[in-house]
C-alpha atoms as a PDB file:
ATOM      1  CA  UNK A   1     120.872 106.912 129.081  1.00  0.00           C
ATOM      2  CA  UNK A   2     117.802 107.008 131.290  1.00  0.00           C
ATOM      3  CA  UNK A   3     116.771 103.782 132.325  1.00  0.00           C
ATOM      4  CA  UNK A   4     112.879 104.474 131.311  1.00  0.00           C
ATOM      5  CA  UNK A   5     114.074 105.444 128.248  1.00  0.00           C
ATOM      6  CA  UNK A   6     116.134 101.989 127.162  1.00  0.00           C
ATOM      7  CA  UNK A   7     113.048 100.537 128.269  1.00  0.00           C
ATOM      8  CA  UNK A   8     110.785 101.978 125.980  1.00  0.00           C
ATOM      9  CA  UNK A   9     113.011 101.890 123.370  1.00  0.00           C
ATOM     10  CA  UNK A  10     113.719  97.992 123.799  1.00  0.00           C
ATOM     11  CA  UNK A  11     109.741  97.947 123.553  1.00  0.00           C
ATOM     12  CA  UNK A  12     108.772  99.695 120.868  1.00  0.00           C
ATOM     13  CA  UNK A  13     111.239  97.725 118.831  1.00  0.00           C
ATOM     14  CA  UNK A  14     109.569  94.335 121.188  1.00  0.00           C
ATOM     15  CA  UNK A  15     106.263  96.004 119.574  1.00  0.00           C
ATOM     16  CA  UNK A  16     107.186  96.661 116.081  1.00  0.00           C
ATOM     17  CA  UNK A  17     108.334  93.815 115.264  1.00  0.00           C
ATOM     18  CA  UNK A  18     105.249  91.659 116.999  1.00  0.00           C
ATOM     19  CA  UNK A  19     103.104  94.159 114.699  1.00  0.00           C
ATOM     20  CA  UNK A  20     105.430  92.639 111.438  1.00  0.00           C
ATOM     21  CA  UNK A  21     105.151  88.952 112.850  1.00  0.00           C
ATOM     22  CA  UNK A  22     101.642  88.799 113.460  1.00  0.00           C
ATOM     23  CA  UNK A  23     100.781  90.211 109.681  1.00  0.00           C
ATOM     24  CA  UNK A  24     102.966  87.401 108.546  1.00  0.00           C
ATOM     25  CA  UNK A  25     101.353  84.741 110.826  1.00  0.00           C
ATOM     26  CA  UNK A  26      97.895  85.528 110.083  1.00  0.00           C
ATOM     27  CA  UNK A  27      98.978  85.788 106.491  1.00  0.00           C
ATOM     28  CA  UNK A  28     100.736  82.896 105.726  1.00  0.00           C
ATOM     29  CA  UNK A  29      97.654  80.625 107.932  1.00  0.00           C
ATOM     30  CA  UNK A  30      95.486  82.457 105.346  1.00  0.00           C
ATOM     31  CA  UNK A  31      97.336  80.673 102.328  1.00  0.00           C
ATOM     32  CA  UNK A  32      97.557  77.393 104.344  1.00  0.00           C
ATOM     33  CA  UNK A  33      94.137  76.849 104.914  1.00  0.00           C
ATOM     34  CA  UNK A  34      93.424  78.135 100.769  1.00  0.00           C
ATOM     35  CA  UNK A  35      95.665  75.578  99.554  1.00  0.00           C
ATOM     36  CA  UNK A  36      94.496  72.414 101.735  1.00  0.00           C
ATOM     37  CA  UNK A  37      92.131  70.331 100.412  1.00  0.00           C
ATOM     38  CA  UNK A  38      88.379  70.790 101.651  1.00  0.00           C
ATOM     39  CA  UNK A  39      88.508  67.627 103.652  1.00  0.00           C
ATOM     40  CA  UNK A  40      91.700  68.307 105.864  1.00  0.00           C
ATOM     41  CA  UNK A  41      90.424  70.090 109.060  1.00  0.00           C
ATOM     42  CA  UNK A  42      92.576  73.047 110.574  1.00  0.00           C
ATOM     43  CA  UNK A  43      91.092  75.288 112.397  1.00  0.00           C
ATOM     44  CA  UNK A  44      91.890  79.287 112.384  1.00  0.00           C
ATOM     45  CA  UNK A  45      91.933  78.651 116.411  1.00  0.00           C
ATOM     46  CA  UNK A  46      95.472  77.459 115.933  1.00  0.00           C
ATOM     47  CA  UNK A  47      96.435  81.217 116.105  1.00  0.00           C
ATOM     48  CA  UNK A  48      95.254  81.861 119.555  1.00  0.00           C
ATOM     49  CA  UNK A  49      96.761  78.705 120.668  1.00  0.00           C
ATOM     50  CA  UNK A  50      99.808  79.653 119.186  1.00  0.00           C
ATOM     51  CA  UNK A  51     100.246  83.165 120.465  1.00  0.00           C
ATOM     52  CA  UNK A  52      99.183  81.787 123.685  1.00  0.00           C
ATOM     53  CA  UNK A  53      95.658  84.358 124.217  1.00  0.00           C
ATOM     54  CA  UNK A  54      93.793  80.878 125.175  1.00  0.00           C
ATOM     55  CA  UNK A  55      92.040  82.233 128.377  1.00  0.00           C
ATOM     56  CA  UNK A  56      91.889  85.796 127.409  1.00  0.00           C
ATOM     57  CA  UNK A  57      90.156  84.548 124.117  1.00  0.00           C
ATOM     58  CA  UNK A  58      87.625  82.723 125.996  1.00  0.00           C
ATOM     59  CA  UNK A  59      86.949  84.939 128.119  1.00  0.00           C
ATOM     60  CA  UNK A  60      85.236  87.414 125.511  1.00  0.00           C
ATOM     61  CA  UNK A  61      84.288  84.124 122.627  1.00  0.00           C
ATOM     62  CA  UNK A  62      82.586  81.518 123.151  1.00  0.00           C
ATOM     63  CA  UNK A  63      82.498  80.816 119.214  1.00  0.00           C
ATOM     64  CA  UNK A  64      86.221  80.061 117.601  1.00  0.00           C
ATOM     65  CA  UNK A  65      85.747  80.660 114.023  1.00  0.00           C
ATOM     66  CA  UNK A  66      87.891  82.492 111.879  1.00  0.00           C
ATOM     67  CA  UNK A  67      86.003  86.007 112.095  1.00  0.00           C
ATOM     68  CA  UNK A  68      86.182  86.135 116.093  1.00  0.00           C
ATOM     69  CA  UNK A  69      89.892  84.647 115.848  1.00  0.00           C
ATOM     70  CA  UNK A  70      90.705  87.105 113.524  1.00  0.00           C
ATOM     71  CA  UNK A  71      89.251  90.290 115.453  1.00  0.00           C
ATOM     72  CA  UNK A  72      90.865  89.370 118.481  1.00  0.00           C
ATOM     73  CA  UNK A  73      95.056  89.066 116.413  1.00  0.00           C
ATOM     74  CA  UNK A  74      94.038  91.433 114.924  1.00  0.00           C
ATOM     75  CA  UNK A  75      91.386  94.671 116.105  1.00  0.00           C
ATOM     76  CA  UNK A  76      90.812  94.132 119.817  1.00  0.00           C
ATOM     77  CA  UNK A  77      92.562  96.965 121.433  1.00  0.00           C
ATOM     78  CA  UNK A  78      91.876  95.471 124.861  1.00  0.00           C
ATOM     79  CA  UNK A  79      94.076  92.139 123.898  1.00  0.00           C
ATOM     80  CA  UNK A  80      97.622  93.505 124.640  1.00  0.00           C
ATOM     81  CA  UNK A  81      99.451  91.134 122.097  1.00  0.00           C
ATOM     82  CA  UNK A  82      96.891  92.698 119.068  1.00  0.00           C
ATOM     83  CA  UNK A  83      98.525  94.083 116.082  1.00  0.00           C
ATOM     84  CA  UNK A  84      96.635  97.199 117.129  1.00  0.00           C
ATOM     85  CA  UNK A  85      97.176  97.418 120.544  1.00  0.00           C
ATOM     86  CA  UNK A  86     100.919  96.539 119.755  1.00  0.00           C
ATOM     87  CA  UNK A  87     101.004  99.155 117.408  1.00  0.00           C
ATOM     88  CA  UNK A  88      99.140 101.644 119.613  1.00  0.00           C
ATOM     89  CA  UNK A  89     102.034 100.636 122.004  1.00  0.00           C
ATOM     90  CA  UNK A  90     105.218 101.264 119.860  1.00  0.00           C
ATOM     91  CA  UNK A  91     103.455 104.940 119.303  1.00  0.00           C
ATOM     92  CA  UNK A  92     103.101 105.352 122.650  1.00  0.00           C
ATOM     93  CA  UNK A  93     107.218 104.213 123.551  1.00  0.00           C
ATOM     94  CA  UNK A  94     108.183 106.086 120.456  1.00  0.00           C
ATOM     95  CA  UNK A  95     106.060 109.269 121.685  1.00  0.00           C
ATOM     96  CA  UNK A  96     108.023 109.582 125.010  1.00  0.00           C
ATOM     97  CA  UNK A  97     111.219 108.880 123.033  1.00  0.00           C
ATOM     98  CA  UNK A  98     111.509 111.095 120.251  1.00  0.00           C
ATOM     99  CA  UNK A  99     114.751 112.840 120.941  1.00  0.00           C
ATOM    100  CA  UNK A 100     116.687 109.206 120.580  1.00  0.00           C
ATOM    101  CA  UNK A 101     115.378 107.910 117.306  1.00  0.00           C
ATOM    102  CA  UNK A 102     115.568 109.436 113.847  1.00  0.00           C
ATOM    103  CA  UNK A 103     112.821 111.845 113.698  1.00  0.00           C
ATOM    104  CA  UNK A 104     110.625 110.702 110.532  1.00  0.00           C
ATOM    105  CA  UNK A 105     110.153 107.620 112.369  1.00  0.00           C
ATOM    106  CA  UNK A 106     107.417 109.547 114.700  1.00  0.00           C
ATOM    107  CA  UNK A 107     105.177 110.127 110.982  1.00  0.00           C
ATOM    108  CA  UNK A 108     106.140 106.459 110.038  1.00  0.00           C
ATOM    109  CA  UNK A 109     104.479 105.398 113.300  1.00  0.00           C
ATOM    110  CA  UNK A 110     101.653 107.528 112.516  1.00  0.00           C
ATOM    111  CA  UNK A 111     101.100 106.940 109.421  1.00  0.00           C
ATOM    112  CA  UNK A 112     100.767 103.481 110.318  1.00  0.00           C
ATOM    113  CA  UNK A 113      98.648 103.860 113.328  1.00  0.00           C
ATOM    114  CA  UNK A 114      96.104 105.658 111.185  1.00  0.00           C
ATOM    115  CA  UNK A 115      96.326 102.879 108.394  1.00  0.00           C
ATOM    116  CA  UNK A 116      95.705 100.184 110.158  1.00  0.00           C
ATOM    117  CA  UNK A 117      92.978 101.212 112.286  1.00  0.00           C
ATOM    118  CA  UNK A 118      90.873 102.972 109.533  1.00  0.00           C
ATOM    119  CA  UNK A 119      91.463  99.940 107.368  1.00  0.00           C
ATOM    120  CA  UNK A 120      90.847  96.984 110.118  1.00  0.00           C
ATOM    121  CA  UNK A 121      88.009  95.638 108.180  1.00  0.00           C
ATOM    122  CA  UNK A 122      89.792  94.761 105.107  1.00  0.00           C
ATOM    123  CA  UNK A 123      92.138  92.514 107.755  1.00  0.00           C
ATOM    124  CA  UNK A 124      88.568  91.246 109.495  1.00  0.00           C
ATOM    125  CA  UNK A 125      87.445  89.905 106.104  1.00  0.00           C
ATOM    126  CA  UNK A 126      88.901  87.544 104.185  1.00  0.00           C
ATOM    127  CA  UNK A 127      88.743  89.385 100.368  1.00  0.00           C
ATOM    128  CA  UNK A 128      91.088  92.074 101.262  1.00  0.00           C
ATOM    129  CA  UNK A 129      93.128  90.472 103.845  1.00  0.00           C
ATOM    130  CA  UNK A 130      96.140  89.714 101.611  1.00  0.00           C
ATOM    131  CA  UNK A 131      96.677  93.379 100.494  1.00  0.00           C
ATOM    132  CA  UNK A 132      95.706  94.866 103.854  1.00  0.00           C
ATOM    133  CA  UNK A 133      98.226  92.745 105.732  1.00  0.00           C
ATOM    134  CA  UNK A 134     100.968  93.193 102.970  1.00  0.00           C
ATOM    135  CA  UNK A 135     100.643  96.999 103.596  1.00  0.00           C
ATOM    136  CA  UNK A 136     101.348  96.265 106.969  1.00  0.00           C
ATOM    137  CA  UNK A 137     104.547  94.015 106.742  1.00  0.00           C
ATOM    138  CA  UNK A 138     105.704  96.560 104.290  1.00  0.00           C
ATOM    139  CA  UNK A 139     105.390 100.010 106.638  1.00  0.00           C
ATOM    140  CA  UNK A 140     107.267  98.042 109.598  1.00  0.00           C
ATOM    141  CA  UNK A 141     110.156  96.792 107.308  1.00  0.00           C
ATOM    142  CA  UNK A 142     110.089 100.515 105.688  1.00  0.00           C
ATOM    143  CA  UNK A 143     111.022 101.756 109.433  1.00  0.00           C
ATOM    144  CA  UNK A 144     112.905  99.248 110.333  1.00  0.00           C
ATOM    145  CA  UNK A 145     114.625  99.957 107.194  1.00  0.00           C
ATOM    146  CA  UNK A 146     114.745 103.758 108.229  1.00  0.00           C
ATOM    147  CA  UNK A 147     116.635 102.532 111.516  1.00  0.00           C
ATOM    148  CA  UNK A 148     118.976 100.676 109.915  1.00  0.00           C
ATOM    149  CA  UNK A 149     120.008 103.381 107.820  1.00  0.00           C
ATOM    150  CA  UNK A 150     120.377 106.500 110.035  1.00  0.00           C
ATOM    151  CA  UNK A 151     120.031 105.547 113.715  1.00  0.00           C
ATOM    152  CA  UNK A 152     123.995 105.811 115.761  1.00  0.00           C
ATOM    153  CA  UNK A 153     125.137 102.450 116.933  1.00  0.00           C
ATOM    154  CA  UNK A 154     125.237 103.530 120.137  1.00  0.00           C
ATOM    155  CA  UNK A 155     123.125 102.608 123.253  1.00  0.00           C
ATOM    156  CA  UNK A 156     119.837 103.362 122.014  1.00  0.00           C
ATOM    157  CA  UNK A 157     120.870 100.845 118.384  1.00  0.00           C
ATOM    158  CA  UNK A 158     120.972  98.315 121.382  1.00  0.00           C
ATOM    159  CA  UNK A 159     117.860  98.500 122.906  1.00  0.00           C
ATOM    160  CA  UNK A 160     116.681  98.274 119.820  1.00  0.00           C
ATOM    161  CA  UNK A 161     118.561  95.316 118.707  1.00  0.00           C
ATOM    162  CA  UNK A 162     117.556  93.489 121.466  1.00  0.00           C
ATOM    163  CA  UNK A 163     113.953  94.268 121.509  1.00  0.00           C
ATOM    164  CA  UNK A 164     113.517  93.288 117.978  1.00  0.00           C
ATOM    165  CA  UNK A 165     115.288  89.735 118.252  1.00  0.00           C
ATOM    166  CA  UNK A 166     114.008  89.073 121.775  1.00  0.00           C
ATOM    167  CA  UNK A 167     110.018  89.165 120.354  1.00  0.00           C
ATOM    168  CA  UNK A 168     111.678  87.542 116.575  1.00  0.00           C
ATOM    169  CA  UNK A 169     113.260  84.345 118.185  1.00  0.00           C
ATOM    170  CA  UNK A 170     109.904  83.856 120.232  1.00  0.00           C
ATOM    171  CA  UNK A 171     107.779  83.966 117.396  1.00  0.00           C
ATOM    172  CA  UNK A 172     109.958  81.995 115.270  1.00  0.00           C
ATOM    173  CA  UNK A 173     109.721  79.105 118.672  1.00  0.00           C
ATOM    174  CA  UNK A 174     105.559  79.147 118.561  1.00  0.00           C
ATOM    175  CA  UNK A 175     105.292  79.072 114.409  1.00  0.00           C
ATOM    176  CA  UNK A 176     107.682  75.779 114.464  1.00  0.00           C
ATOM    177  CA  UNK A 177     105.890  74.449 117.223  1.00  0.00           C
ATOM    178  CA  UNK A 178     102.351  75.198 115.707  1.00  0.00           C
ATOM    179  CA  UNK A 179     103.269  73.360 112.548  1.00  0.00           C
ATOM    180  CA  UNK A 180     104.924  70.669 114.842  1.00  0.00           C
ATOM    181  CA  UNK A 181     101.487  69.982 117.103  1.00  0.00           C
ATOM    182  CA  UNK A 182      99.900  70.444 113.216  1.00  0.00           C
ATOM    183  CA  UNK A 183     102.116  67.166 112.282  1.00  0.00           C
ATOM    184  CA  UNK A 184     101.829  65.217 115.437  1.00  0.00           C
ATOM    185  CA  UNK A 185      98.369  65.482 115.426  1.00  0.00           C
ATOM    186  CA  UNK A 186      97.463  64.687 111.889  1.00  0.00           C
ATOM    187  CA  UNK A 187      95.405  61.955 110.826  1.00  0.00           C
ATOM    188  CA  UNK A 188      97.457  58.959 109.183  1.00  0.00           C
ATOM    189  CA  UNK A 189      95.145  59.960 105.449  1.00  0.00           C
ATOM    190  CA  UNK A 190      96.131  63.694 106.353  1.00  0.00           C
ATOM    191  CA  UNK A 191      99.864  63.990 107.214  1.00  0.00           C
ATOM    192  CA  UNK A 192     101.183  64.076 103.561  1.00  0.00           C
ATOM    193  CA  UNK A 193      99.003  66.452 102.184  1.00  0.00           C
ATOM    194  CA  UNK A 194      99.598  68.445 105.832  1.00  0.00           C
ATOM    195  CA  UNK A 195     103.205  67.829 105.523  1.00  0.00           C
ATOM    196  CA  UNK A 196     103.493  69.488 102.064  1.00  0.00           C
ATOM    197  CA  UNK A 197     101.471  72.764 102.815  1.00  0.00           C
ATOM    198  CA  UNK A 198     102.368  73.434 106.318  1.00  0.00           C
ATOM    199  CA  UNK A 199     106.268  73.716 106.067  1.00  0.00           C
ATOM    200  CA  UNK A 200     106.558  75.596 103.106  1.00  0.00           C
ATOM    201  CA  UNK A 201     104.355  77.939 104.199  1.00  0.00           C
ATOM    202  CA  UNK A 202     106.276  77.980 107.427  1.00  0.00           C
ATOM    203  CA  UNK A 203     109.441  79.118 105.920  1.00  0.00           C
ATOM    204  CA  UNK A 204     107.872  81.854 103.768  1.00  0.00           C
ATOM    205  CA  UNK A 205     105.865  83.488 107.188  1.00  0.00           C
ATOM    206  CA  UNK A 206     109.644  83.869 107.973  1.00  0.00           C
ATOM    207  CA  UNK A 207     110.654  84.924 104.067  1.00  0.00           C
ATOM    208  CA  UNK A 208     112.682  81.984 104.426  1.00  0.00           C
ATOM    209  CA  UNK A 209     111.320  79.621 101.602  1.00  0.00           C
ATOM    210  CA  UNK A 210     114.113  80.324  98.464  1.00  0.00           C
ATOM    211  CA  UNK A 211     117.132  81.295 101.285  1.00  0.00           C
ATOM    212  CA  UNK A 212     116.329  77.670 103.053  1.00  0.00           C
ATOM    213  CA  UNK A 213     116.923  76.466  99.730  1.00  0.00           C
ATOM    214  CA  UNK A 214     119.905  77.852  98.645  1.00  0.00           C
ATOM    215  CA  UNK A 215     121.481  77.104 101.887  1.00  0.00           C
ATOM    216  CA  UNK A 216     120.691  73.680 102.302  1.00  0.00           C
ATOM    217  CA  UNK A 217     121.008  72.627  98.861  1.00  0.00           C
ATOM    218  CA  UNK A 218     117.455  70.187  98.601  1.00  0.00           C
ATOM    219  CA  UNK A 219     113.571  69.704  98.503  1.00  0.00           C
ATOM    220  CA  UNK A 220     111.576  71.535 101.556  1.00  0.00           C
ATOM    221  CA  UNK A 221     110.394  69.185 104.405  1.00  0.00           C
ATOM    222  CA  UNK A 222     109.350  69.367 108.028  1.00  0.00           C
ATOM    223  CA  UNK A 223     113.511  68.328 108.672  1.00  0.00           C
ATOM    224  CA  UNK A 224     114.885  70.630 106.434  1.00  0.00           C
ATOM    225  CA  UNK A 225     112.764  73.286 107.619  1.00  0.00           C
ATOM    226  CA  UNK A 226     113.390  72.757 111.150  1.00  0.00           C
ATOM    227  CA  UNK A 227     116.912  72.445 111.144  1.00  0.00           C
ATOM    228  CA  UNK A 228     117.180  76.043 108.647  1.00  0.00           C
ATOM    229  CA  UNK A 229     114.846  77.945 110.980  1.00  0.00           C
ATOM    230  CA  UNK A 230     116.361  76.428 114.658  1.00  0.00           C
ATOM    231  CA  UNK A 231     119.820  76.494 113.511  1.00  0.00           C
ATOM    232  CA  UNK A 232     121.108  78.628 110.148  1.00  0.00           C
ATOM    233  CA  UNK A 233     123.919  80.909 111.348  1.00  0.00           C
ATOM    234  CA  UNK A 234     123.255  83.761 108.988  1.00  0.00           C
ATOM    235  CA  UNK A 235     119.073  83.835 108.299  1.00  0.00           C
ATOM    236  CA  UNK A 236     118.316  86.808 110.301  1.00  0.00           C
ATOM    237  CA  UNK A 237     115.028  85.069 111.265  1.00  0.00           C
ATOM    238  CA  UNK A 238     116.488  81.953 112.967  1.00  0.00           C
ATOM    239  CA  UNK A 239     116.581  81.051 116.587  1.00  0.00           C
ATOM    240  CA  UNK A 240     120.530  80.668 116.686  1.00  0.00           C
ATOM    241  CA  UNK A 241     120.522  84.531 114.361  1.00  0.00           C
ATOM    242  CA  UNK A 242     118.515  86.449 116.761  1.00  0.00           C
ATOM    243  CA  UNK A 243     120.222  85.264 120.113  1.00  0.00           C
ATOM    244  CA  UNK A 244     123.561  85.781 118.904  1.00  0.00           C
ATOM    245  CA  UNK A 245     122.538  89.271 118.310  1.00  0.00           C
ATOM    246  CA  UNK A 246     120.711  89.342 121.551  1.00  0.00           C
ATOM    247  CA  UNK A 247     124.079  89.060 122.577  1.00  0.00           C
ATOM    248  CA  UNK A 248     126.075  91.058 121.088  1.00  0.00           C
ATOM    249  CA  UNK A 249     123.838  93.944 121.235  1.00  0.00           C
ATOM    250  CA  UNK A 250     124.204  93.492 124.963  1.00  0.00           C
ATOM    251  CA  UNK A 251     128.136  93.340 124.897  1.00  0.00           C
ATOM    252  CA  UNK A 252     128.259  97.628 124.049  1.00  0.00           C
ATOM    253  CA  UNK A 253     126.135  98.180 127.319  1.00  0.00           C
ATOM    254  CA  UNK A 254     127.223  98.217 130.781  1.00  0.00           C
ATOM    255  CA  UNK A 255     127.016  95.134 132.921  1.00  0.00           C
ATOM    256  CA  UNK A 256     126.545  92.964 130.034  1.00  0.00           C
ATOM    257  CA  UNK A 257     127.990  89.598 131.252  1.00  0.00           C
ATOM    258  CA  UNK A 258     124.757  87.927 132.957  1.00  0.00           C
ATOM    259  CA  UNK A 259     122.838  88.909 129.754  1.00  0.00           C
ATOM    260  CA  UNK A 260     125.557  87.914 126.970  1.00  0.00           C
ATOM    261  CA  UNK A 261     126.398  84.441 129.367  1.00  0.00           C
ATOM    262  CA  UNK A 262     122.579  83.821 129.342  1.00  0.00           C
ATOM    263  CA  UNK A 263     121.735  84.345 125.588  1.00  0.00           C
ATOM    264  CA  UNK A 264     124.895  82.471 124.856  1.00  0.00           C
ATOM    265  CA  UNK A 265     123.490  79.456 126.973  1.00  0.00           C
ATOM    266  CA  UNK A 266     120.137  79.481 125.521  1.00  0.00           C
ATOM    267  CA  UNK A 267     121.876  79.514 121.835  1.00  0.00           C
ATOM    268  CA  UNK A 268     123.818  76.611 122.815  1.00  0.00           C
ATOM    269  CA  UNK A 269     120.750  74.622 123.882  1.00  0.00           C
ATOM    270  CA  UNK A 270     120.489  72.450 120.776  1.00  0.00           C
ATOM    271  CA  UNK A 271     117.537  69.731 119.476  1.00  0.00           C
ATOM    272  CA  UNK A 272     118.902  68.093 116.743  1.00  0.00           C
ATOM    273  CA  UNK A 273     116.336  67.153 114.026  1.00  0.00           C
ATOM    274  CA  UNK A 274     117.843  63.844 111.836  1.00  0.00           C
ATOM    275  CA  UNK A 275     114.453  62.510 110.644  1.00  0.00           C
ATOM    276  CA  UNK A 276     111.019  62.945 110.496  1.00  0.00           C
ATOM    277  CA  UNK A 277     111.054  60.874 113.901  1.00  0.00           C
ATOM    278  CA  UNK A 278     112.426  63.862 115.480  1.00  0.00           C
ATOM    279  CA  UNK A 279     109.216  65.871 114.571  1.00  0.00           C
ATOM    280  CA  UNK A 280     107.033  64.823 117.694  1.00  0.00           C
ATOM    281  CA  UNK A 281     105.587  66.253 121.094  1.00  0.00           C
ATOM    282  CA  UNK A 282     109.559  66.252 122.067  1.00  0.00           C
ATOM    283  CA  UNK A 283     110.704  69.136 120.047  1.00  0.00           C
ATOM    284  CA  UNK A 284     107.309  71.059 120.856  1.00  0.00           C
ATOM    285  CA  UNK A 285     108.863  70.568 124.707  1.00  0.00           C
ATOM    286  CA  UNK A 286     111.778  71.681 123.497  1.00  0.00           C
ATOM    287  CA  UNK A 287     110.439  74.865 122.139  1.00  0.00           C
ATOM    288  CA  UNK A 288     107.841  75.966 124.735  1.00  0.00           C
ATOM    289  CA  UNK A 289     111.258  75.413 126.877  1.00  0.00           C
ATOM    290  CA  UNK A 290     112.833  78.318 124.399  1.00  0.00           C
ATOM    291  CA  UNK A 291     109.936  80.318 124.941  1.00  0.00           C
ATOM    292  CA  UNK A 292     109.802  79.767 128.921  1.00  0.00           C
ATOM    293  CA  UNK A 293     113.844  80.653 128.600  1.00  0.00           C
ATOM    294  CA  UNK A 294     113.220  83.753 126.345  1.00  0.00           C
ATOM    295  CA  UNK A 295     110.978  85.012 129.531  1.00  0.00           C
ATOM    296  CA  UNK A 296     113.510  84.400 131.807  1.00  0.00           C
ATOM    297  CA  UNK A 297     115.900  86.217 129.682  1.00  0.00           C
ATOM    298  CA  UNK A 298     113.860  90.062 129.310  1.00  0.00           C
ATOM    299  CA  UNK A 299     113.202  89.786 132.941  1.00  0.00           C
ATOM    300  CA  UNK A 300     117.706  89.553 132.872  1.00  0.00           C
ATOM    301  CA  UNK A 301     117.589  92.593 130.511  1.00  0.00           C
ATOM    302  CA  UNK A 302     115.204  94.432 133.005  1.00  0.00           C
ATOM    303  CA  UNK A 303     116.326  93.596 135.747  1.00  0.00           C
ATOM    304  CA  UNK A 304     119.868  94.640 134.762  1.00  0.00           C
ATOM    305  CA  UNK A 305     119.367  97.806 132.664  1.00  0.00           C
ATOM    306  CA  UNK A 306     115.203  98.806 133.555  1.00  0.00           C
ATOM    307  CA  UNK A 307     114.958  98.401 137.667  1.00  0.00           C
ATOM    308  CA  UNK A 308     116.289 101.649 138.353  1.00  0.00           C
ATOM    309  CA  UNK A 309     114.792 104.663 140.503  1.00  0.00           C
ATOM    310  CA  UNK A 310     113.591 107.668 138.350  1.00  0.00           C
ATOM    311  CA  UNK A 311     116.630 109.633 136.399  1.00  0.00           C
ATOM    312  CA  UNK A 312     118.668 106.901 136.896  1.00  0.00           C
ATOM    313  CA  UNK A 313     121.185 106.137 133.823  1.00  0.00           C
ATOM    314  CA  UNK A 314     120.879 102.733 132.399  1.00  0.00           C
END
């Protein structure tokens, strides 16, 4: 395989799935902030701080409310982490790629495209938001879903693989830490009523609120959460779930071994949550650590399957 073209294809899956994750995010904040009471202050800036757009936000706002925080996650094709301009992006990759993926994907990608961006409003404003960014989450799983079933396991399937749970374990990193800065920061008055909204709503961003329930067999709380979304085996939206396939995806390519040793390393990089104790400014190190680590790890898949000269096979 070309080397340009595992690149692209380990972005537009990077893309896609930012796309998904960012529909959930803004979602999810959206039911948050309905179901807190009216004197419990969080503001809808969270979501730049969390996707970490804090300069390139200021740089074109000077207000933070919700309706400049949402057109910048959401509309401005200028911000590169935008759920248009990521979208816009996976068309692009997908464009130059067609002859590797199943061919209905290209009108999926379209037909996406041209939903979202004729529809942006209804995501700007709050009284359609919910259906709008439903419609959304629904069209990537629907190709995702599409890639499942009829794209060859083969070098391409790995690219993809890896794309998708590089840009799933990162997000997964800045929503814990978000409600984890949430917690450590809340008033003494606020940190129940915080407490009860915030993780819940954590787990279902990730569709993870019944399955963290089943598995661990009691009530929701900040422990419970963290310990099902950091280290559940089998959730495919968990840190330890996406690098283990981060690594094996990387095991059918050629010159794996840095890249499977590395994601192996990182998955084995444990912080154990016991108590509510452990729910402090330490595990927010712990995860920007993740997310400094996850870096580190693309520039590994890049440099060892991306950095070639033109024509080159990957």
């Amino acid at each position: 395989m070309l080397s340009r073209v595992a690149e692209r294809l380990f972005w537009s899956a990077r893309y896609l799935e930012r796309v998904e994750n960012i529909a959930r995010l803004v979602s999810v904040y959206d039911e948050v902030l309905f179901d807190l009471p009216r004197d419990v202050k969080v503001s809808w800036y969270n979501l730049i701080e969390i996707n970490g757009c804090v300069e390139e936000f200021g740089a074109i706002y000077k207000d933070q409310g919700e309706k400049n925080v949402m057109r910048f996650l959401l509309a401005k094709e200028d911000n590169p982490g935008s759920l248009l301009s990521s979208l816009l992006m996976v068309k692009e990759n997908i464009r130059t790629t067609r002859d590797v993926v199943p061919e209905e994907m290209w009108e999926l990608i379209n037909e996406l495209c041209q939903y979202a961006k004729n529809n942006i409003q209804q995501g700007i404003n709050r009284s359609n938001r919910h259906a709008y960014l439903n419609a959304i989450i629904e069209s990537c799983q629907k190709i995702n879903g599409l890639l499942a079933d009829t794209m060859s396991r083969d070098e391409s399937w790995s690219f993809n693989v890896m794309g998708r749970y590089t840009e799933r374990a990162d997000m997964c990193t800045r929503i814990l830490d978000s409600a984890v800065i949430i917690s450590v920061n809340a008033l003494p008055e606020e940190k129940v009523v915080l407490d009860q909204a915030i993780w819940s709503k954590v787990l279902k961003s990730q569709s993870g609120y019944l399955t963290c329930q089943r598995t661990m067999k009691t009530g929701i709380d900040s422990v419970v959460a963290c310990q099902f979304l950091l280290g559940d085996q089998n959730f495919p939206r968990s840190l330890r779930f996406c690098l283990r396939q981060i690594k094996t995806a990387s095991t059918y390519l050629p010159r794996y071994e840095a890249v499977a040793e590395s994601a192996e390393a990182l998955r084995a990089k444990t912080y154990e949550v016991e108590s509510e104790d452990d729910i402090n400014l330490s595990l927010s190190e712990y995860l920007n650590d993740i997310q400094l680590a996850l870096i580190d790890l693309q520039c590994q898949i890049r440099e060892t399957w991306f950095d070639f000269k033109h024509g080159e096979a990957a």
